[in-house]
PDB file of N, CA and C in Angstrom:
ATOM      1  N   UNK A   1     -38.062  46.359 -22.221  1.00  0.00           N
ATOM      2  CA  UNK A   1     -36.735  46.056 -21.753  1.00  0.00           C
ATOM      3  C   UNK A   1     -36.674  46.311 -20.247  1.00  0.00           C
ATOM      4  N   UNK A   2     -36.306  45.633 -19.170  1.00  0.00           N
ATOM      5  CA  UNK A   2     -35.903  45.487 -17.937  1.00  0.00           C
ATOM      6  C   UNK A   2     -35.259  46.406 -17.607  1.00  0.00           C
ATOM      7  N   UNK A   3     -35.256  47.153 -16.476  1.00  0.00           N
ATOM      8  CA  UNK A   3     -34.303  47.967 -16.120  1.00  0.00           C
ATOM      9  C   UNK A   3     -33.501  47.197 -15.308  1.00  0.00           C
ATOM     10  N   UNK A   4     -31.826  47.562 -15.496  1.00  0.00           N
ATOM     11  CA  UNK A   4     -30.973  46.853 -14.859  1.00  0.00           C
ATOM     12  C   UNK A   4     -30.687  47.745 -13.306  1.00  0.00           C
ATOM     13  N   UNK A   5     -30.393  46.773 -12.470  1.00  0.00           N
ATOM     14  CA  UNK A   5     -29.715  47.390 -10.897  1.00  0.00           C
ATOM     15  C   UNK A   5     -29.370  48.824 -11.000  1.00  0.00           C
ATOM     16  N   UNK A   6     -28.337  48.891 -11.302  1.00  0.00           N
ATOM     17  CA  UNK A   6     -28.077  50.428 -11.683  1.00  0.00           C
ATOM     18  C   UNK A   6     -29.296  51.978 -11.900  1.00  0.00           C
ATOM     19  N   UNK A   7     -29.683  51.435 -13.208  1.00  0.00           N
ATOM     20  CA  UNK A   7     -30.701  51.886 -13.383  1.00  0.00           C
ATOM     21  C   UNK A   7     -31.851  52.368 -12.000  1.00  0.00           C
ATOM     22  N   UNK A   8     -32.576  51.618 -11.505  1.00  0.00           N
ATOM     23  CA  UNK A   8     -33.103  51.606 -10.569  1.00  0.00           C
ATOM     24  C   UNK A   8     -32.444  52.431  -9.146  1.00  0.00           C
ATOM     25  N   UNK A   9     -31.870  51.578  -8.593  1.00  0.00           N
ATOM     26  CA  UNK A   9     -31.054  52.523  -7.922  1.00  0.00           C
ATOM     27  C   UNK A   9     -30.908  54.584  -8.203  1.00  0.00           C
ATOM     28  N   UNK A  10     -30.902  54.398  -9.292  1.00  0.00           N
ATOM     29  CA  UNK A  10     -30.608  56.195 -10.221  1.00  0.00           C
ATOM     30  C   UNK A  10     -31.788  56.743  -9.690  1.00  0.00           C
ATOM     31  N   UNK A  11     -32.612  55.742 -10.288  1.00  0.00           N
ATOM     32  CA  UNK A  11     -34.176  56.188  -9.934  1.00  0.00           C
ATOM     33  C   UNK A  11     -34.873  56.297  -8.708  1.00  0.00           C
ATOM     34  N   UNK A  12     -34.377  55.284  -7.734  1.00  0.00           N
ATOM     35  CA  UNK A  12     -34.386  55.310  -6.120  1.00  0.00           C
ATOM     36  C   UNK A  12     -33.850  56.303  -5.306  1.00  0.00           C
ATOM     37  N   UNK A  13     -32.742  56.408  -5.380  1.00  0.00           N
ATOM     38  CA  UNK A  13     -31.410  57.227  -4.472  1.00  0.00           C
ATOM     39  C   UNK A  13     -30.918  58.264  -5.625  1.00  0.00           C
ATOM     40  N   UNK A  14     -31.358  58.940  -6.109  1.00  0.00           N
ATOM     41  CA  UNK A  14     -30.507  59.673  -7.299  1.00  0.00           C
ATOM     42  C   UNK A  14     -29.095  60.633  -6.866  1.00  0.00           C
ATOM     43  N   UNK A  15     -29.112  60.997  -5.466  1.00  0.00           N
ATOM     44  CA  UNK A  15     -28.306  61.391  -4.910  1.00  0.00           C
ATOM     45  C   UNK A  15     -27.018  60.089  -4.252  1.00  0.00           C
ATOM     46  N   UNK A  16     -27.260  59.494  -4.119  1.00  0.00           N
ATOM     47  CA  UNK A  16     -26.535  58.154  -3.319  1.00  0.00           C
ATOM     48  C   UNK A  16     -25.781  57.742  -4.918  1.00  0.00           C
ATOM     49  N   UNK A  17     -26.580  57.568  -6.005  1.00  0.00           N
ATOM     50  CA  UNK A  17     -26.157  56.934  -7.069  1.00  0.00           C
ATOM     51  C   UNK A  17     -25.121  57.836  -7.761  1.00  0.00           C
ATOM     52  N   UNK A  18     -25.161  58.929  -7.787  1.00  0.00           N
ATOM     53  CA  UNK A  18     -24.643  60.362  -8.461  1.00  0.00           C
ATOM     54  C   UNK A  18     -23.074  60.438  -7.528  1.00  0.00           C
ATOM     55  N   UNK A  19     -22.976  60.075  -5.913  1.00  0.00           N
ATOM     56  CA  UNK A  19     -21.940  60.694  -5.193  1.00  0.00           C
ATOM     57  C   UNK A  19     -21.565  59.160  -5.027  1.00  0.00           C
ATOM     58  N   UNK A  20     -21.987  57.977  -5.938  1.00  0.00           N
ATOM     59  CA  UNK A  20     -21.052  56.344  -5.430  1.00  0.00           C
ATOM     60  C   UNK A  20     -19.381  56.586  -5.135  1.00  0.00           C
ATOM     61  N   UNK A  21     -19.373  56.175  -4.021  1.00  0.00           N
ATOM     62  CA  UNK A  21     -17.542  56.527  -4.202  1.00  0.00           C
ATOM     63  C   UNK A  21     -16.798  55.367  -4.741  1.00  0.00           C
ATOM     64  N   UNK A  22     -17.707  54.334  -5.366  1.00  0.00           N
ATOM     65  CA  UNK A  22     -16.967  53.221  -6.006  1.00  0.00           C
ATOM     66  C   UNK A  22     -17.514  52.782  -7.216  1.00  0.00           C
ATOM     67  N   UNK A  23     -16.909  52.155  -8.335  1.00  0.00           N
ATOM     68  CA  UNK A  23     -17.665  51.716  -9.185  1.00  0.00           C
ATOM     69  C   UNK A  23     -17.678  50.632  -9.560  1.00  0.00           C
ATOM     70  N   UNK A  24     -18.847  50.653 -10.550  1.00  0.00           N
ATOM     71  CA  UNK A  24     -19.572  49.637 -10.522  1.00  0.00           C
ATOM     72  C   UNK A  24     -18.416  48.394 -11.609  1.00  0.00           C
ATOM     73  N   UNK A  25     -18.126  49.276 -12.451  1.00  0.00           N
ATOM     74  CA  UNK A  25     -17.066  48.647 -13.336  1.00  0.00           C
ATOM     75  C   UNK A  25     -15.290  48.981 -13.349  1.00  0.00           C
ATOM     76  N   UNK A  26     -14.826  47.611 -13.130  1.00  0.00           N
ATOM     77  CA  UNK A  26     -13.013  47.940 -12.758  1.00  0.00           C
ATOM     78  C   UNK A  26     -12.550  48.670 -13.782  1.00  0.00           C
ATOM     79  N   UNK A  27     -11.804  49.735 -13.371  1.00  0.00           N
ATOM     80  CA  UNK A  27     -10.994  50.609 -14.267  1.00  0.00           C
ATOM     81  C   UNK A  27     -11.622  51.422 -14.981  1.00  0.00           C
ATOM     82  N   UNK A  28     -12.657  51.911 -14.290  1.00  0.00           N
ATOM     83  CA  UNK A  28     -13.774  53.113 -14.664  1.00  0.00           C
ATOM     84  C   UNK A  28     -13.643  53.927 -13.236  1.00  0.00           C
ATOM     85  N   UNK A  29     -13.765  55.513 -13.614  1.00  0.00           N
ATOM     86  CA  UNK A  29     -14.050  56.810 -12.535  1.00  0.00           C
ATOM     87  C   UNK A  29     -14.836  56.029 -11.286  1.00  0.00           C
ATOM     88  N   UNK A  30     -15.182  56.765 -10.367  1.00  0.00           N
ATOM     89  CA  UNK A  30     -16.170  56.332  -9.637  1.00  0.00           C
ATOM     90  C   UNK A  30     -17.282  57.673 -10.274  1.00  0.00           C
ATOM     91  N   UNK A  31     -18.430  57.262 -10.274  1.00  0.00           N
ATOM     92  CA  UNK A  31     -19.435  58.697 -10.619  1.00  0.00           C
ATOM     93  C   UNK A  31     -19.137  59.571 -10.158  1.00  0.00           C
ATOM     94  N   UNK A  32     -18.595  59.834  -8.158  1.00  0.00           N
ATOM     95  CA  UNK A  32     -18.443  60.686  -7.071  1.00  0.00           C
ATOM     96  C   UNK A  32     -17.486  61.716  -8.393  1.00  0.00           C
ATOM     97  N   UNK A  33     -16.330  61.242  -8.649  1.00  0.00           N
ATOM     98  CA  UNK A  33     -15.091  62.262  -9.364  1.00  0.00           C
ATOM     99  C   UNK A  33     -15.922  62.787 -10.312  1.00  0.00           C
ATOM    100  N   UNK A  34     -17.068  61.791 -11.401  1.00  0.00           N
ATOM    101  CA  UNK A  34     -17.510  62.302 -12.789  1.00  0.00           C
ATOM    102  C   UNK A  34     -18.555  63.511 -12.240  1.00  0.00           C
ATOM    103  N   UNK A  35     -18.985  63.402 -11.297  1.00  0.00           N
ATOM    104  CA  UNK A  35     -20.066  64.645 -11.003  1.00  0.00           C
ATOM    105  C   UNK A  35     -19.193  65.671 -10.275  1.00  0.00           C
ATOM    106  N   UNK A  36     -18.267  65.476  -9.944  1.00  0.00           N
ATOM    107  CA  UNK A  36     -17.418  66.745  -9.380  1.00  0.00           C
ATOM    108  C   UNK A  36     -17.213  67.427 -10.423  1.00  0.00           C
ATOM    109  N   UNK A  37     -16.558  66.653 -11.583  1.00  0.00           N
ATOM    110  CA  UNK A  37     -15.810  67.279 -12.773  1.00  0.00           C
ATOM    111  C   UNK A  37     -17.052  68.189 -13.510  1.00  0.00           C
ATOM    112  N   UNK A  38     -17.769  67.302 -13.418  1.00  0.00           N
ATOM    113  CA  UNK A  38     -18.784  67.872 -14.750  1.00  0.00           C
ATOM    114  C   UNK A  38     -19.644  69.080 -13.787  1.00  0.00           C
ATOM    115  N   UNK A  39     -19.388  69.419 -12.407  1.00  0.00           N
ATOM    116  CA  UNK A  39     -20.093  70.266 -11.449  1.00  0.00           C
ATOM    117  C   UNK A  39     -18.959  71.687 -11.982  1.00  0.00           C
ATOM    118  N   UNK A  40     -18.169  71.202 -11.375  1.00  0.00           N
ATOM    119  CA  UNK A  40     -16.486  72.491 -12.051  1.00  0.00           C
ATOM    120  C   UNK A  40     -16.887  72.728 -13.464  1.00  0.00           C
ATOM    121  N   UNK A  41     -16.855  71.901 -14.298  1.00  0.00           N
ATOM    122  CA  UNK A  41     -17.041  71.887 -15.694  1.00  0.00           C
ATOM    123  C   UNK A  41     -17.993  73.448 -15.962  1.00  0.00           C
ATOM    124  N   UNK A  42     -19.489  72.624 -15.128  1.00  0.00           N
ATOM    125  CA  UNK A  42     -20.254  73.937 -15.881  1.00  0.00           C
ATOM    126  C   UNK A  42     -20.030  74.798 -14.989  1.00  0.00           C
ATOM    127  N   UNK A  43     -19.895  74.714 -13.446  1.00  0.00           N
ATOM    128  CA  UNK A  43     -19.234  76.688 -12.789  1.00  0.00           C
ATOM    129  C   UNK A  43     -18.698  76.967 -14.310  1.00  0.00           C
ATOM    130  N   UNK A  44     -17.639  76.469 -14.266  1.00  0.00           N
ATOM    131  CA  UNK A  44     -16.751  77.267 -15.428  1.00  0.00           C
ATOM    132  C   UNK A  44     -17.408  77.688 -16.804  1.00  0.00           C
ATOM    133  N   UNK A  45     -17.976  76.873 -17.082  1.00  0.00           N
ATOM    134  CA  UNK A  45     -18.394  77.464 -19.023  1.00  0.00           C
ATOM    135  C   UNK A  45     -19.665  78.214 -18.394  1.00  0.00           C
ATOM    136  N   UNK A  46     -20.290  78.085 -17.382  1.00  0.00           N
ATOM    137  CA  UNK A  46     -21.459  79.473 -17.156  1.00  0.00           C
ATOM    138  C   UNK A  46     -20.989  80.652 -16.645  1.00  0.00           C
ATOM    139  N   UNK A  47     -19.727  80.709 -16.277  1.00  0.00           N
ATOM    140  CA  UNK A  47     -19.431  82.055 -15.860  1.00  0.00           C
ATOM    141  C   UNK A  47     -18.807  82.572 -16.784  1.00  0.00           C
ATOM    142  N   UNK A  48     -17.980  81.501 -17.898  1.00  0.00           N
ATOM    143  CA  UNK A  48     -17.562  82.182 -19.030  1.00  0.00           C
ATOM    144  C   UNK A  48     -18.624  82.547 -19.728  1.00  0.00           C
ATOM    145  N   UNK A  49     -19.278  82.196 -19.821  1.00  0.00           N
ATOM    146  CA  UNK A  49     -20.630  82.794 -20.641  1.00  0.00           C
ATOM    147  C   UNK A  49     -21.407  83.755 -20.667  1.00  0.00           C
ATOM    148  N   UNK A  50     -21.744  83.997 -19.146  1.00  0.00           N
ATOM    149  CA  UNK A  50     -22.406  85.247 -18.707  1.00  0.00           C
ATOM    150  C   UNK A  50     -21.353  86.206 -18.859  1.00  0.00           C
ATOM    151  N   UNK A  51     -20.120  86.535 -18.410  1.00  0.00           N
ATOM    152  CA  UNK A  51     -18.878  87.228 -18.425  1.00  0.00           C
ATOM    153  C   UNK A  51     -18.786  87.424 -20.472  1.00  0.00           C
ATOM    154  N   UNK A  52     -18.379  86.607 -21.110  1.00  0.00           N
ATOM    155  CA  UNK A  52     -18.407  86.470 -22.482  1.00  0.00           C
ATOM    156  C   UNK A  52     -19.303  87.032 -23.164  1.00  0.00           C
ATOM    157  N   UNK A  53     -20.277  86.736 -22.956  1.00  0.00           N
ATOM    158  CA  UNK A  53     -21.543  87.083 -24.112  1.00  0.00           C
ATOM    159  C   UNK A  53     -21.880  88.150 -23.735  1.00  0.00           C
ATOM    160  N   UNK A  54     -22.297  88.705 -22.696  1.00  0.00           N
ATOM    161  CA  UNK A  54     -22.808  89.738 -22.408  1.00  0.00           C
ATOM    162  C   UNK A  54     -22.549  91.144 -22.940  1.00  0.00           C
ATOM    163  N   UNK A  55     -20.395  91.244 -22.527  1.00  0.00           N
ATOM    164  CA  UNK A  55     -19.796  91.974 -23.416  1.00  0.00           C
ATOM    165  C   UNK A  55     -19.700  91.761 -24.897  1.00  0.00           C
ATOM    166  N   UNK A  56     -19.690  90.722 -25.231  1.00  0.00           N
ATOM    167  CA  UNK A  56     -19.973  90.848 -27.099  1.00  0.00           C
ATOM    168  C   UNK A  56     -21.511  91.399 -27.141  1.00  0.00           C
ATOM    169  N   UNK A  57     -22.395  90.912 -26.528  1.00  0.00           N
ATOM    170  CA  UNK A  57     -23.586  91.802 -26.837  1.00  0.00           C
ATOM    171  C   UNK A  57     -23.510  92.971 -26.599  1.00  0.00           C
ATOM    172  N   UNK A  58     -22.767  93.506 -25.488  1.00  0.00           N
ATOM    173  CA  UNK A  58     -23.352  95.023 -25.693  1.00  0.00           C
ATOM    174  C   UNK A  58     -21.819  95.364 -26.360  1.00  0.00           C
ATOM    175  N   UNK A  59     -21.129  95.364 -26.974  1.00  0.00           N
ATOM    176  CA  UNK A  59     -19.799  95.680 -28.074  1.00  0.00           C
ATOM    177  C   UNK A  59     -20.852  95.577 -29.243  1.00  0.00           C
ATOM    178  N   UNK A  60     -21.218  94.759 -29.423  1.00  0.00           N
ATOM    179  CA  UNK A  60     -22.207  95.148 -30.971  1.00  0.00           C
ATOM    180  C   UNK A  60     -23.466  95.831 -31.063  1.00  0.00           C
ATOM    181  N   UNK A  61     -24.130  95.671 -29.861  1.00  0.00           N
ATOM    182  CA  UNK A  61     -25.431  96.655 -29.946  1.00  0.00           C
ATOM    183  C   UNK A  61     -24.957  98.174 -29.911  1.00  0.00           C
ATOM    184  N   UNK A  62     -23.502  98.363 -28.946  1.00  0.00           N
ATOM    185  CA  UNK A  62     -23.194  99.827 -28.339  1.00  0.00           C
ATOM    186  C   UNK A  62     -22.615 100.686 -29.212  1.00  0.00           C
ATOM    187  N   UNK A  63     -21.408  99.773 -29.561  1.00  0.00           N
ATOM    188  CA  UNK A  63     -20.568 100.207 -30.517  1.00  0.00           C
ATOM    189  C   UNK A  63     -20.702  99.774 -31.891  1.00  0.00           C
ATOM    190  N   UNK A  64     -21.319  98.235 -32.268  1.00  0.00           N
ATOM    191  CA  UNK A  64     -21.316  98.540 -33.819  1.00  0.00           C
ATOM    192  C   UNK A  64     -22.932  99.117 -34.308  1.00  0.00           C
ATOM    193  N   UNK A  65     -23.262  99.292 -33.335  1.00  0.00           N
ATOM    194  CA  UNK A  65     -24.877  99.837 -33.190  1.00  0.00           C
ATOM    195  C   UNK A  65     -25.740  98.805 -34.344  1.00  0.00           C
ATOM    196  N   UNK A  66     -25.457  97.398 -34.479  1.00  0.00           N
ATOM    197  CA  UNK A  66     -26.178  96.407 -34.806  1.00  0.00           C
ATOM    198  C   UNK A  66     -27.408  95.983 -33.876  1.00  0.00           C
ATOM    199  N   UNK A  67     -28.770  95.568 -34.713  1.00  0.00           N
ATOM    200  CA  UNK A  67     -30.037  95.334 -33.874  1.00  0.00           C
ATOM    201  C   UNK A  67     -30.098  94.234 -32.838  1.00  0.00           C
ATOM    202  N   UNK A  68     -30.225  94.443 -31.861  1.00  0.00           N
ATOM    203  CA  UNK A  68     -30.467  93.313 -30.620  1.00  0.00           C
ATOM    204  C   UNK A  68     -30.692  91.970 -31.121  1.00  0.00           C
ATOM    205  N   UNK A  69     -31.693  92.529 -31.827  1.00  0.00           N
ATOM    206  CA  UNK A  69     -32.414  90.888 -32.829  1.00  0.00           C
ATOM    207  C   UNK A  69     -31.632  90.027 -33.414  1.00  0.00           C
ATOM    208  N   UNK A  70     -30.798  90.609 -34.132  1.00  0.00           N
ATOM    209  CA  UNK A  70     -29.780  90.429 -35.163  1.00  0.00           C
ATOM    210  C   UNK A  70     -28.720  89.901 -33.930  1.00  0.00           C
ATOM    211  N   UNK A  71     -28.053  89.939 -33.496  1.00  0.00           N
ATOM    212  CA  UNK A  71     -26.911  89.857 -32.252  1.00  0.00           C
ATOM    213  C   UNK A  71     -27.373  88.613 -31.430  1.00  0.00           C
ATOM    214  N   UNK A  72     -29.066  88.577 -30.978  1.00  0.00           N
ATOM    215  CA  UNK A  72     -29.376  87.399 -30.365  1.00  0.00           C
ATOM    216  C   UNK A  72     -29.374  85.982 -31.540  1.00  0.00           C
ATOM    217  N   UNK A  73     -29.494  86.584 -32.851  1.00  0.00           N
ATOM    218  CA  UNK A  73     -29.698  85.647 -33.756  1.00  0.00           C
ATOM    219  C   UNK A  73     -28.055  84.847 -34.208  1.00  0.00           C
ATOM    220  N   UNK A  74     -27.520  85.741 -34.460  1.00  0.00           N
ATOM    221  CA  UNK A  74     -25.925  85.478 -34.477  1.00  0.00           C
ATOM    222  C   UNK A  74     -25.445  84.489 -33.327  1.00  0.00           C
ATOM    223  N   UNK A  75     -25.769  84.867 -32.666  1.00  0.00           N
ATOM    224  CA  UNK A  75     -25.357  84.089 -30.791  1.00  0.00           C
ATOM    225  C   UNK A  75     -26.117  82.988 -31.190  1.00  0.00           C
ATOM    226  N   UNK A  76     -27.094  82.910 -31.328  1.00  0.00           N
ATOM    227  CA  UNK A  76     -28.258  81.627 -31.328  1.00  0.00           C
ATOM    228  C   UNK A  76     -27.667  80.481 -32.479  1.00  0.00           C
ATOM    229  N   UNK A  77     -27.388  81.531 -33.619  1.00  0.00           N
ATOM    230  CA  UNK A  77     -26.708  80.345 -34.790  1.00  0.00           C
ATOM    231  C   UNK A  77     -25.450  79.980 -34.370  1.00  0.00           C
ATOM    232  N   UNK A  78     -24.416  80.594 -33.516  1.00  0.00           N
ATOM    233  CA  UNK A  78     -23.022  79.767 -33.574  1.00  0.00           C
ATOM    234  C   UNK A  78     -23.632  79.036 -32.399  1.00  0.00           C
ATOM    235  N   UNK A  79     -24.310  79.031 -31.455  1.00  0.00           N
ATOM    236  CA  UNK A  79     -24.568  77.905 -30.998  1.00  0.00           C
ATOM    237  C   UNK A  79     -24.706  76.534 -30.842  1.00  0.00           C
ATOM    238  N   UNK A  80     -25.735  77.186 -31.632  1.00  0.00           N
ATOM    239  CA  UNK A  80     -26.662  75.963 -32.607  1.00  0.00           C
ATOM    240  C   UNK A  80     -25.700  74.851 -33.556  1.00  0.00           C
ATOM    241  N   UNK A  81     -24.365  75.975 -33.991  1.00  0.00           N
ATOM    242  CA  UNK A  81     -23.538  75.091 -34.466  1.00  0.00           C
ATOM    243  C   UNK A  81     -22.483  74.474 -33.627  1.00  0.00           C
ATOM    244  N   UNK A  82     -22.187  75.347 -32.378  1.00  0.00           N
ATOM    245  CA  UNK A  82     -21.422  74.661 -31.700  1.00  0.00           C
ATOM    246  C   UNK A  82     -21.772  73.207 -31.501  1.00  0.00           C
ATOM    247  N   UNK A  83     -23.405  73.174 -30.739  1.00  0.00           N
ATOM    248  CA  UNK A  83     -23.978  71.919 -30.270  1.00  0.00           C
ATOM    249  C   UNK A  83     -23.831  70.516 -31.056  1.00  0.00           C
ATOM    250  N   UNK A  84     -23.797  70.974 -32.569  1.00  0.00           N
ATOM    251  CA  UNK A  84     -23.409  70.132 -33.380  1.00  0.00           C
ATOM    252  C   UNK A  84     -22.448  69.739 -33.650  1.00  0.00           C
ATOM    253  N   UNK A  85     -21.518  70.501 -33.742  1.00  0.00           N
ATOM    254  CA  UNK A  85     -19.928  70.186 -34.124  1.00  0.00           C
ATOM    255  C   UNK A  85     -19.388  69.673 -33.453  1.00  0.00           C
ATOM    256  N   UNK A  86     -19.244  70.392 -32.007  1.00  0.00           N
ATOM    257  CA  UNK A  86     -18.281  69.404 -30.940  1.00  0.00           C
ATOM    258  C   UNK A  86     -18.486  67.983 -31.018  1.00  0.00           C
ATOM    259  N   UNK A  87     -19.576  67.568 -30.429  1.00  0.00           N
ATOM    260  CA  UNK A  87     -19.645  66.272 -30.959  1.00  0.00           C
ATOM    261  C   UNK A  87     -19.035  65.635 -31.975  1.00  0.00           C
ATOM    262  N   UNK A  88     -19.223  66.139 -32.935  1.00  0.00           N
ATOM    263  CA  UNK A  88     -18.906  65.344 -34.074  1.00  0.00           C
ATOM    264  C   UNK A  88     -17.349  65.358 -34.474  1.00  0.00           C
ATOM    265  N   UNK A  89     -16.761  66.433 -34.093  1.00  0.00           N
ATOM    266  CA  UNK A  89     -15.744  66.405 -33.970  1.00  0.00           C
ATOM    267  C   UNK A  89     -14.775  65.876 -33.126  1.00  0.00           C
ATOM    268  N   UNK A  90     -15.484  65.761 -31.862  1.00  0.00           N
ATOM    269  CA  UNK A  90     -15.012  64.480 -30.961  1.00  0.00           C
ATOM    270  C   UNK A  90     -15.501  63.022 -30.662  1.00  0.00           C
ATOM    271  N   UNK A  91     -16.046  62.470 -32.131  1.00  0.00           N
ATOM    272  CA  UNK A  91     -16.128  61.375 -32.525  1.00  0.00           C
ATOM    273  C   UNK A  91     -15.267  60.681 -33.218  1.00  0.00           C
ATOM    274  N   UNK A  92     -15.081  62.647 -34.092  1.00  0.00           N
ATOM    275  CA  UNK A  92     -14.032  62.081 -35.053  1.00  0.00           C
ATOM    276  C   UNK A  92     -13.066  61.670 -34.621  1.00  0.00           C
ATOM    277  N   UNK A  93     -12.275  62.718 -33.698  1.00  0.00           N
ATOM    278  CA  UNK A  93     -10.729  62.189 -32.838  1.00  0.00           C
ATOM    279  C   UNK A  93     -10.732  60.843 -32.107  1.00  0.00           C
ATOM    280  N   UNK A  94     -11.998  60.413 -31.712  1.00  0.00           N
ATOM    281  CA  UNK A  94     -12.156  58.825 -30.656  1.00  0.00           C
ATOM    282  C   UNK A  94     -11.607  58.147 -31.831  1.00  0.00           C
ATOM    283  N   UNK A  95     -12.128  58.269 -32.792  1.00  0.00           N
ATOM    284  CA  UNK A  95     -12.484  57.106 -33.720  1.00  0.00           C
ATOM    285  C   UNK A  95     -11.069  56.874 -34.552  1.00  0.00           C
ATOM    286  N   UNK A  96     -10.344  57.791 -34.635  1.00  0.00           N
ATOM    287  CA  UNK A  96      -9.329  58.295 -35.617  1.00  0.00           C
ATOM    288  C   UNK A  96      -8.028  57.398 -34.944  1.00  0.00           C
ATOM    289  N   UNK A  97      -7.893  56.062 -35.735  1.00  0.00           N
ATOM    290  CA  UNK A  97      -6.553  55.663 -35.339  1.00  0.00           C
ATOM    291  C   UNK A  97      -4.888  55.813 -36.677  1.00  0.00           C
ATOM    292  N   UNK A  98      -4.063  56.201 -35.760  1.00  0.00           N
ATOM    293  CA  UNK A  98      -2.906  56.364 -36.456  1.00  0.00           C
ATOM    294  C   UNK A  98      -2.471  55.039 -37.412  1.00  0.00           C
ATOM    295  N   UNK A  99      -1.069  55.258 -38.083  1.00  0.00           N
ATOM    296  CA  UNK A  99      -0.798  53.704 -39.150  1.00  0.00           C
ATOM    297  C   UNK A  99      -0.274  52.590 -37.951  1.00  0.00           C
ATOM    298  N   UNK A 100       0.228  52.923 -37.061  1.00  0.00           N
ATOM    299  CA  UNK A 100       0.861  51.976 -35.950  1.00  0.00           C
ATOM    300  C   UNK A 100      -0.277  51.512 -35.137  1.00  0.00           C
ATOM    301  N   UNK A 101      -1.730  51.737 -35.511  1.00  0.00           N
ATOM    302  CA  UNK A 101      -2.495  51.098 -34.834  1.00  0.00           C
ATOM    303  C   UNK A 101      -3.229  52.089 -33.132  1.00  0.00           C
ATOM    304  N   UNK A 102      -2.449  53.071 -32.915  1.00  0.00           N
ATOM    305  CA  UNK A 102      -2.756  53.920 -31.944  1.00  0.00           C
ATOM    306  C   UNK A 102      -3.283  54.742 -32.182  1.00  0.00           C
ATOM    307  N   UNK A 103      -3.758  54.951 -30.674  1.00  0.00           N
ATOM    308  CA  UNK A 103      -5.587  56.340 -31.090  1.00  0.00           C
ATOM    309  C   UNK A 103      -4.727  57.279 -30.597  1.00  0.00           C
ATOM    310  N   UNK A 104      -5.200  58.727 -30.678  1.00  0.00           N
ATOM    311  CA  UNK A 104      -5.059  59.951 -30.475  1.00  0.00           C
ATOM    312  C   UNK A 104      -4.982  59.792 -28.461  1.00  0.00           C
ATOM    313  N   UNK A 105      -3.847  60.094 -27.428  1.00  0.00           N
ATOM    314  CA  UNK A 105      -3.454  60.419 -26.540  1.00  0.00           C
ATOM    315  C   UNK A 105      -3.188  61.630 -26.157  1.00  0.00           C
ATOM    316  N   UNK A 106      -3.959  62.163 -24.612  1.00  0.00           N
ATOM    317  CA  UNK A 106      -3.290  63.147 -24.149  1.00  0.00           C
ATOM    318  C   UNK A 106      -2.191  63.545 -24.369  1.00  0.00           C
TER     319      UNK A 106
END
């Protein structure tokens, strides 16, 4: 399969392509806003994270005096399920139209 313009370009300029201040398709973001957002996005869920987890880890190693092992494993499985679920759960809401014919709105 051919790589289209776009494509290429990504692969050329990956910086130029990432900060386009226009797009390619009418009534779509420009990328420039989608990489800002998704730049804020993760500041935010990595500082909640390091800040977050850290204290639940040491609240259960300190105080419920549960094994490290056990605590990294716990963390590792709701993960693991997060990674799965969100998705799927925000497939479900795309997909999910009301009886009047309308999708789920801000």
């Amino acid at each position: 399969m051919p790589m289209t313009d776009s494509q290429r370009r990504a692969i050329l300029h990956p910086f130029r392509w990432l900060f386009q201040k226009e797009s390619d398709i009418p009534g779509e973001l420009p990328r420039r806003e989608l990489t800002f957002y998704a730049l804020g996005l993760w500041g935010q869920n990595h500082l909640n994270n390091m800040a977050g987890t850290n204290k639940f880890f040491l609240f259960c190693t300190n105080v419920l005096h549960l094994d490290a092992k056990l605590v990294g494993r716990m963390t590792g499985a709701v993960t693991a399920f997060d990674a799965i679920n969100d998705p799927l759960a925000g497939a479900l809401i795309d997909n999910h139209r009301f009886r009047d014919g309308r999708k789920l709105l801000p």
